[in-house]
Protein backbone atom coordinates (compact mmCIF):
# COMPACT_ATOMS: atom_id res chain seq x y z
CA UNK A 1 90.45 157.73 44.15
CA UNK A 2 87.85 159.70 46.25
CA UNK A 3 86.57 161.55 43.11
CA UNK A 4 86.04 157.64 40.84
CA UNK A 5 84.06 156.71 43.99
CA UNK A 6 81.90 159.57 44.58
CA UNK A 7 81.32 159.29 40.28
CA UNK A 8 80.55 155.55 40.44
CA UNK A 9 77.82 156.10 43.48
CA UNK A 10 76.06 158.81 41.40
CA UNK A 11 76.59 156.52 38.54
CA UNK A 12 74.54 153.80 39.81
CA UNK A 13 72.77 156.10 42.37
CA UNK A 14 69.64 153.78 41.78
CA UNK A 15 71.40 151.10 42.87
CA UNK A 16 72.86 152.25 46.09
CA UNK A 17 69.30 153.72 47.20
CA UNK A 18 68.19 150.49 46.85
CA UNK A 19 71.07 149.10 49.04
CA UNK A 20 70.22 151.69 51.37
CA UNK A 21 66.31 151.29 51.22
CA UNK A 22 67.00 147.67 52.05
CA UNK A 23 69.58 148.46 55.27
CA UNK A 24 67.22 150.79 56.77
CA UNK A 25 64.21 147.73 56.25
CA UNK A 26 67.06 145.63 57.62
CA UNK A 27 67.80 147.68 60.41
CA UNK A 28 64.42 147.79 61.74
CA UNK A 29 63.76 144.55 61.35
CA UNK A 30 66.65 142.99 63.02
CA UNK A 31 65.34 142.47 66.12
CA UNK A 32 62.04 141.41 64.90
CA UNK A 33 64.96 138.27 63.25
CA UNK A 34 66.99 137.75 66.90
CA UNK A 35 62.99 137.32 68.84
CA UNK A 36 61.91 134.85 66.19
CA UNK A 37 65.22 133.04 66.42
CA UNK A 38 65.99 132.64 69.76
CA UNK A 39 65.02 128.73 70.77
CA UNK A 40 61.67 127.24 71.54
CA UNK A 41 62.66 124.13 72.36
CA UNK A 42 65.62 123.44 74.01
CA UNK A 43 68.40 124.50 71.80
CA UNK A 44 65.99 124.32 68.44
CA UNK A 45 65.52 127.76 66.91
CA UNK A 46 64.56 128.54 63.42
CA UNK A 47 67.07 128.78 61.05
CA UNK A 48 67.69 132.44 59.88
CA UNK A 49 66.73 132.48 56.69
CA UNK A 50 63.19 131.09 57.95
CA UNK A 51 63.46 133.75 60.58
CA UNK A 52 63.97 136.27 57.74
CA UNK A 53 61.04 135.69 55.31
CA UNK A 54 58.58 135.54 57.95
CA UNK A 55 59.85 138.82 59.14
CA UNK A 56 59.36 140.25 55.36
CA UNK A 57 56.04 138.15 54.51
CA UNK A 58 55.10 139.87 57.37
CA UNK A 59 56.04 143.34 55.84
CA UNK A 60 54.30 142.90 52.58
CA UNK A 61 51.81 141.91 54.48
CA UNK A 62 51.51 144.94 56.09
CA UNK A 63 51.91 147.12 52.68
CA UNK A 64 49.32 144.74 50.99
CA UNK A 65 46.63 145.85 53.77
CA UNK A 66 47.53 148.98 53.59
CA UNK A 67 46.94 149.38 50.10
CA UNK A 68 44.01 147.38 50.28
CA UNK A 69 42.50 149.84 52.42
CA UNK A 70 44.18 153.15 50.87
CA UNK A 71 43.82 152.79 47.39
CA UNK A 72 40.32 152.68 46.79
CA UNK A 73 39.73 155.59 48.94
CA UNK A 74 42.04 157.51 47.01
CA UNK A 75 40.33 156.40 44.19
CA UNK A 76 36.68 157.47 44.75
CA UNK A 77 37.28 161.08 46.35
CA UNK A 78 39.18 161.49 43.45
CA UNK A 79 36.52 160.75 40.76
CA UNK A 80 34.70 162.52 43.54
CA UNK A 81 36.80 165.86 43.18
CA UNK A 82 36.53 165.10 39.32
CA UNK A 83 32.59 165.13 39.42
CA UNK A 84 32.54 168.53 41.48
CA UNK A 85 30.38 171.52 39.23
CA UNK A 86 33.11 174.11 39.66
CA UNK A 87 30.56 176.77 38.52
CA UNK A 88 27.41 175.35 40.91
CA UNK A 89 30.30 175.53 44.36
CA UNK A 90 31.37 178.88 43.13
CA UNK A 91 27.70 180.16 43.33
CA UNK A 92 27.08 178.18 46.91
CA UNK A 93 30.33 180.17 47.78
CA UNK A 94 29.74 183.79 46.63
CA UNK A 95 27.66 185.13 49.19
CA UNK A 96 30.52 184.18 51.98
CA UNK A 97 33.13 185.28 49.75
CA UNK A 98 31.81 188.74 49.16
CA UNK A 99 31.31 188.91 52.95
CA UNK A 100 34.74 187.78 53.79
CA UNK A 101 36.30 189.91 51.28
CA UNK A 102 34.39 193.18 52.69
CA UNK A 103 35.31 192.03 56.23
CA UNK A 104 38.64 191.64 55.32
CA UNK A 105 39.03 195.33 53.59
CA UNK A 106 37.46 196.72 56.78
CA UNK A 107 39.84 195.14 59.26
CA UNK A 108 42.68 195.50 57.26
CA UNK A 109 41.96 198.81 55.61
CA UNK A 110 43.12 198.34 52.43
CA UNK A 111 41.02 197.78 48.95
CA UNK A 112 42.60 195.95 45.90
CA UNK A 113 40.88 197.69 43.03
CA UNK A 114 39.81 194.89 40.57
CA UNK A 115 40.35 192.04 42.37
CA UNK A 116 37.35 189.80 43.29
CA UNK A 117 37.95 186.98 45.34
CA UNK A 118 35.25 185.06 44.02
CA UNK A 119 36.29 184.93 40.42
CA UNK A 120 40.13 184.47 41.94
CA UNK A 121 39.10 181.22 43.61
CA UNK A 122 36.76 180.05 40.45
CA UNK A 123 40.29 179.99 38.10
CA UNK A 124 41.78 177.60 40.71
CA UNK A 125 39.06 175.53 41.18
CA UNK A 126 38.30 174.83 37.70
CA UNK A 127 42.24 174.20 37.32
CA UNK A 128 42.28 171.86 40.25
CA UNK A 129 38.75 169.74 39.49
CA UNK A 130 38.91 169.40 35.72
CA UNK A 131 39.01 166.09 34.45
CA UNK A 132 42.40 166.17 32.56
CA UNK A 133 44.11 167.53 35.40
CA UNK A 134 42.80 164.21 37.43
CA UNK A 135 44.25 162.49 34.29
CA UNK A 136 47.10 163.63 34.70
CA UNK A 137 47.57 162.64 38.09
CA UNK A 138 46.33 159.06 37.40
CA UNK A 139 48.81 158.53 34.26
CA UNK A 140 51.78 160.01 36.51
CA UNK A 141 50.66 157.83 39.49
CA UNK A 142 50.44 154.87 36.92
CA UNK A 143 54.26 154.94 35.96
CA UNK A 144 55.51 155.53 40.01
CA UNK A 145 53.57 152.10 40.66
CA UNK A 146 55.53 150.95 37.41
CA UNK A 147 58.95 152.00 39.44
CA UNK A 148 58.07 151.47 43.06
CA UNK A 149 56.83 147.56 42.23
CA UNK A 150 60.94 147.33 40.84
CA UNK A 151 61.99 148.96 43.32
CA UNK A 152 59.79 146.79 46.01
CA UNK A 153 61.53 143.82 44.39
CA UNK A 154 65.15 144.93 44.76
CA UNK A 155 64.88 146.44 48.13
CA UNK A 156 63.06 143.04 49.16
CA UNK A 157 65.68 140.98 47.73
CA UNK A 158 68.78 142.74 49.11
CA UNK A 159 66.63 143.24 52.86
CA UNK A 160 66.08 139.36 52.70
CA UNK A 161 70.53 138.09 52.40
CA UNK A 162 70.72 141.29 54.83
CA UNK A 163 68.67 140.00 57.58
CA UNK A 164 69.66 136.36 56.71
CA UNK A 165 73.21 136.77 56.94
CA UNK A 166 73.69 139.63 59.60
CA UNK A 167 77.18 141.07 59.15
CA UNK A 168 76.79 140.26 55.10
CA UNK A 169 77.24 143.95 54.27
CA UNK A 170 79.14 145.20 57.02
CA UNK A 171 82.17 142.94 56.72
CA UNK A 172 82.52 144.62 53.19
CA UNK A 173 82.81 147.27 55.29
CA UNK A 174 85.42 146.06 57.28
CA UNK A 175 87.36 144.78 54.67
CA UNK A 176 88.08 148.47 53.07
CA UNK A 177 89.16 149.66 56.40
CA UNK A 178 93.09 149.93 57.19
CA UNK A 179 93.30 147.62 60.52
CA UNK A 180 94.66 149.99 62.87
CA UNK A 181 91.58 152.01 62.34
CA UNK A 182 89.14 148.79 62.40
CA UNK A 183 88.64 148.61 66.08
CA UNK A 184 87.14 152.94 65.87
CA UNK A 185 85.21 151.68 62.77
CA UNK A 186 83.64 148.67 64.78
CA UNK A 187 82.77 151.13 67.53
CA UNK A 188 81.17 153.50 65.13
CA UNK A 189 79.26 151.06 63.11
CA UNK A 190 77.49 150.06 66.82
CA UNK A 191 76.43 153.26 67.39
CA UNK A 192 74.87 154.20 64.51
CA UNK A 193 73.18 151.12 64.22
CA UNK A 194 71.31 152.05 67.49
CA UNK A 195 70.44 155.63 66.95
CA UNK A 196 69.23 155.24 63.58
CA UNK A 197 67.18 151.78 64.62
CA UNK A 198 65.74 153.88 67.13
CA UNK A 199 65.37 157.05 65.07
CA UNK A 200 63.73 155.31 62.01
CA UNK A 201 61.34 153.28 64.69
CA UNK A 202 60.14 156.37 66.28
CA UNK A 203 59.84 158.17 62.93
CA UNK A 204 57.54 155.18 61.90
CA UNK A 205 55.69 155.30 65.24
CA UNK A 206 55.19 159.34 64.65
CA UNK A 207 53.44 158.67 60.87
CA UNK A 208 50.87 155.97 62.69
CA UNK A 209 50.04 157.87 65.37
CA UNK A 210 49.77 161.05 63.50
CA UNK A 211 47.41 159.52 60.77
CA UNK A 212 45.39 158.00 63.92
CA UNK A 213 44.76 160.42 65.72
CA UNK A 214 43.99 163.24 62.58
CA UNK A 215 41.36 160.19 61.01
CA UNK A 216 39.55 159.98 64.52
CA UNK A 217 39.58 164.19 64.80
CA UNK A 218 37.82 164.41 61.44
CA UNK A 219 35.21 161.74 62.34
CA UNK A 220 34.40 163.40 65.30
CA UNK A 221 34.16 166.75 62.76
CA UNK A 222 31.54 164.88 60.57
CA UNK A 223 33.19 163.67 57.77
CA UNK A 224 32.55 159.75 56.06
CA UNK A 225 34.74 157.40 57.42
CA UNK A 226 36.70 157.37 53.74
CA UNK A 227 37.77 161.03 53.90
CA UNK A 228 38.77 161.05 56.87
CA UNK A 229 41.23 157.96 56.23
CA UNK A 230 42.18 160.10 53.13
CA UNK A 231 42.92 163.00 55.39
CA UNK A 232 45.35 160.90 58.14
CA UNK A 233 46.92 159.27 55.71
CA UNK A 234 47.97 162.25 53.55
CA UNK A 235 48.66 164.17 57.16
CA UNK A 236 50.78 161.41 58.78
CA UNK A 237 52.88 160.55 55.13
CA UNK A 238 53.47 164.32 54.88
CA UNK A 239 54.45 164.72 58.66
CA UNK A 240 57.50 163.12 57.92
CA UNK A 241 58.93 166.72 56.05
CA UNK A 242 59.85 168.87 58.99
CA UNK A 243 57.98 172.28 59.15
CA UNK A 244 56.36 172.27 55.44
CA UNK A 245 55.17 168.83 55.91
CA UNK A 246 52.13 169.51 58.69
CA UNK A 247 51.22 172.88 56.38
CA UNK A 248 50.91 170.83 53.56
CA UNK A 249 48.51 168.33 55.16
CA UNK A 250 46.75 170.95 56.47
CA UNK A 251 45.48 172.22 53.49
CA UNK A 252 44.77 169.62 51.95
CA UNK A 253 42.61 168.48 54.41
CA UNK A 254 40.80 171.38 54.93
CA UNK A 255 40.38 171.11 50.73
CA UNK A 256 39.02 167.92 50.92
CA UNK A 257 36.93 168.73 53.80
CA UNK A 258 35.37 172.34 52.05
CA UNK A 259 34.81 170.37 48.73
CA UNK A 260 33.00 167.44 50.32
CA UNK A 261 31.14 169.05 53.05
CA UNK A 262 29.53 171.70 50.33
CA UNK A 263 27.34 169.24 49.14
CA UNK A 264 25.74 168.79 52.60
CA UNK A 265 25.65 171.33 54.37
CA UNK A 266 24.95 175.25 54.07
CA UNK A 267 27.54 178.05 53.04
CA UNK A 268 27.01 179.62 55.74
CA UNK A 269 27.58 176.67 58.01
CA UNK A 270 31.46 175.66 56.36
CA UNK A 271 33.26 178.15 58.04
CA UNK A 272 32.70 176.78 61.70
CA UNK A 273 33.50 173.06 60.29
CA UNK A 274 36.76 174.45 58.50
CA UNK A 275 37.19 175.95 61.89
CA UNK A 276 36.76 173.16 63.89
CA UNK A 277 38.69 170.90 60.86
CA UNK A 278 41.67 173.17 61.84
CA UNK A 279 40.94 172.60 65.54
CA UNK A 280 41.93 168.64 64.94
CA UNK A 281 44.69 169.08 63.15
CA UNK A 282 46.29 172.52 65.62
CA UNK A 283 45.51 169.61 68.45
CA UNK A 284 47.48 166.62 66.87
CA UNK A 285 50.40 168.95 65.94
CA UNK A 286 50.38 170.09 69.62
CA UNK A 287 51.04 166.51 70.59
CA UNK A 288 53.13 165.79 67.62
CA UNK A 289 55.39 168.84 68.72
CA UNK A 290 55.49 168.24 72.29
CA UNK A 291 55.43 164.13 72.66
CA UNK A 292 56.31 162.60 69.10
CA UNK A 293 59.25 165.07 68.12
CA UNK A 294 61.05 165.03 71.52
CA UNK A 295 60.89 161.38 71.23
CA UNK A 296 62.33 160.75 67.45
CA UNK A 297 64.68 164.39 66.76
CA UNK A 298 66.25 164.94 70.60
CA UNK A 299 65.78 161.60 72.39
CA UNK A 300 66.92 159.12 69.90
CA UNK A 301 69.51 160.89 68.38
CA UNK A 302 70.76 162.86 71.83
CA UNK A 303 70.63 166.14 69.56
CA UNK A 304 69.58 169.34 70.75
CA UNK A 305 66.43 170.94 69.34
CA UNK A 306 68.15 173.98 67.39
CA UNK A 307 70.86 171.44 66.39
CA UNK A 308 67.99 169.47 64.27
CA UNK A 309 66.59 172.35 63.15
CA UNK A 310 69.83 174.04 61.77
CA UNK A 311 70.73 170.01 60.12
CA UNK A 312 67.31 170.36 58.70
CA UNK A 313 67.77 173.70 56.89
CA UNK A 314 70.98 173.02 55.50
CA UNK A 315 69.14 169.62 53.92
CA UNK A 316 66.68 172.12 52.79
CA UNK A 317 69.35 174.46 50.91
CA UNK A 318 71.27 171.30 49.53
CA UNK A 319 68.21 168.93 48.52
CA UNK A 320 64.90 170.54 48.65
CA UNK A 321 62.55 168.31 50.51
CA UNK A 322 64.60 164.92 49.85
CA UNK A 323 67.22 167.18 51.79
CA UNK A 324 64.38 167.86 55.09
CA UNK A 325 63.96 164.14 55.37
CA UNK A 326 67.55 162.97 55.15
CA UNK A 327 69.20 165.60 56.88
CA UNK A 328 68.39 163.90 60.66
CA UNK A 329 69.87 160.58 60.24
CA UNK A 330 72.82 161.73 57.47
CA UNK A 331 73.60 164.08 60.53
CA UNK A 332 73.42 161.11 63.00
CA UNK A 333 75.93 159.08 60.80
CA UNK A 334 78.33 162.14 60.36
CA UNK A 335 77.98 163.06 64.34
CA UNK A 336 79.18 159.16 65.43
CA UNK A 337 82.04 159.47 62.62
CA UNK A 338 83.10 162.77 63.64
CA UNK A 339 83.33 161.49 67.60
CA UNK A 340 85.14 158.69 66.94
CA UNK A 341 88.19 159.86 64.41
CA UNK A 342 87.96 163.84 64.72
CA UNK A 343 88.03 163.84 68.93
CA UNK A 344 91.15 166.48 68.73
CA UNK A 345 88.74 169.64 67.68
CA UNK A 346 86.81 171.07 70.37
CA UNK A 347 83.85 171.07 68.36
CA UNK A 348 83.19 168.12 67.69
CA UNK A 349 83.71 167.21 71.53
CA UNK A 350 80.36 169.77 72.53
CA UNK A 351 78.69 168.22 69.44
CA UNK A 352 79.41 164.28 70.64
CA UNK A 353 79.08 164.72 74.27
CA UNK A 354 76.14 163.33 73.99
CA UNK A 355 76.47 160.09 72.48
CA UNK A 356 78.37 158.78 75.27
């Protein structure tokens, strides 16, 4: 019996992402539904499937803007990378190169025979700015709008009868359970709808503030207002993988930020805005590592800090990145399980002490 239902979930694994895209939407914006229910007028209150699509009008809303403002940035720096002389940077850049790599072979000591950082970086470039390899990204970013708008759809139409009709999926639920365990179930099902409302509200909180506060750094660096919107975004999206995530971000930005800022300033002068580009984003991590993270991996799920980071290399071995970003709240779910029907192993006791 277990091994038809673990076949028929990877079966129609598409489908049950989209049932669980549309509980975590749900989750969140539950009590967004209970504020705009409760009454106005002495016992009036709007019905809650009024309460429900102004809670996900509100949403697309939100995504609509976002895009609004996104999408043509995205847009022009990439026809901007496109335009970029590959050749004409490389010869801006080879007087700093050659210096850099001499520096480098004195401090280090060592000399790599045949290897010239200049023509090294040239290859990449002309890889990264040719015009078919921004095709490429285009047509490949063409057929993930092509998914993500059915996706948007079914996620939007499962959130809506979710939030409308509360307990709709969890009495499902209930009705697989055996009834002597139902009251442990019950029990469970509260606590993990707290901890994950509060994890995934934080986590949301975290990409905001992140992409805030790295866009306002990178003003105050020099760049145009668009890059540095590019540069948040991609920074706060990406801070949502644990470790890899922030390196990632981090050179991008400092890509987009050498590219741009070669066609205005001197070669000589990049290094100390690189430097001071890394400055920003060393800062925000700072206060991403000692505010944010606290907040969303040890305070909202009452885990310890090497707990997380074990749960999030062991998502790592099993998933790759999908693994990094599901591991915390998959963990969450198993921890609250684990406390409520497996209290006889000592284990599981220091593990669940928490969530009391």
């Amino acid at each position: 019996m277990g091994v038809l239902v673990v076949g028929l979930i990877w079966y129609f694994r598409t489908i049950f992402l989209y049932i669980l895209l549309a509980g975590i939407v749900s989750l969140i914006g539950r009590p967004i539904v209970r504020f705009l229910q409760k009454p106005v007028y002495k016992k009036w209150h709007l019905p809650a499937f009024v309460a429900a699509a102004i809670y996900i009008l509100v949403v697309w809303a939100l995504l609509f803007g976002f895009f609004y403002l996104f999408v043509p940035v995205v847009i022009t720096e990439a026809k901007n990378l496109s335009s970029v002389n590959s050749s004409e940077l490389m010869f801006r850049l080879s007087a700093p190169l050659v210096r850099l790599q001499e520096q480098a072979a004195r401090l280090l000591g060592i000399t790599v025979s045949g290897f010239s950082a200049q023509e090294f970086l040239t290859g990449q470039l002309s890889k990264i700015l040719n015009m078919s390899t921004v095709s490429g990204i285009f047509s490949s970013l063409t057929g993930f709008i092509g998914n993500s708008v059915i996706a948007a759809f079914a996620v939007t139409f499962i959130s809506f009868f979710f939030l409308k009709e509360e307990s709709l999926g969890i009495n499902y639920l209930y009705a697989m359970v055996p009834e002597q365990m139902l009251p442990k179930v019950q029990r469970a099902m509260q606590s993990i709808r707290k901890l994950l409302l509060r994890y995934f509200a934080g986590l949301l909180l975290e990409v905001v503030s992140v992409c805030i506060l790295v866009t306002t750094g990178m003003l105050i660096t020099g760049l145009s207002l668009t890059q540095s919107m590019l540069i948040g975004l991609f920074a706060g999206i990406l801070n949502m993988i644990p470790y890899i995530g922030p390196v990632i971000g981090i050179c991008f930005g400092l890509f987009i930020g050498a590219v741009s800022q070669l066609q205005v300033l001197q070669p000589e002068s990049l290094p100390i805005h690189l430097f001071w580009m890394l400055v920003v984003f060393l800062a925000v991590q700072l206060i991403d590592n000692l505010v944010f993270q606290p907040l969303i991996y040890s305070g909202s799920v009452h885990a310890h800090p090497l707990e997380i980071f074990l749960v999030i290399m062991a998502g790592a071995t099993v998933a790759g990145i999908p693994g990094m970003i599901a591991a915390v709240p998959t963990y969450t779910v198993l921890r609250v399980l684990a406390g409520e029907f497996l209290t006889e192993f000592r284990i599981v006791k220091k593990l669940t002490d928490k969530l009391k």
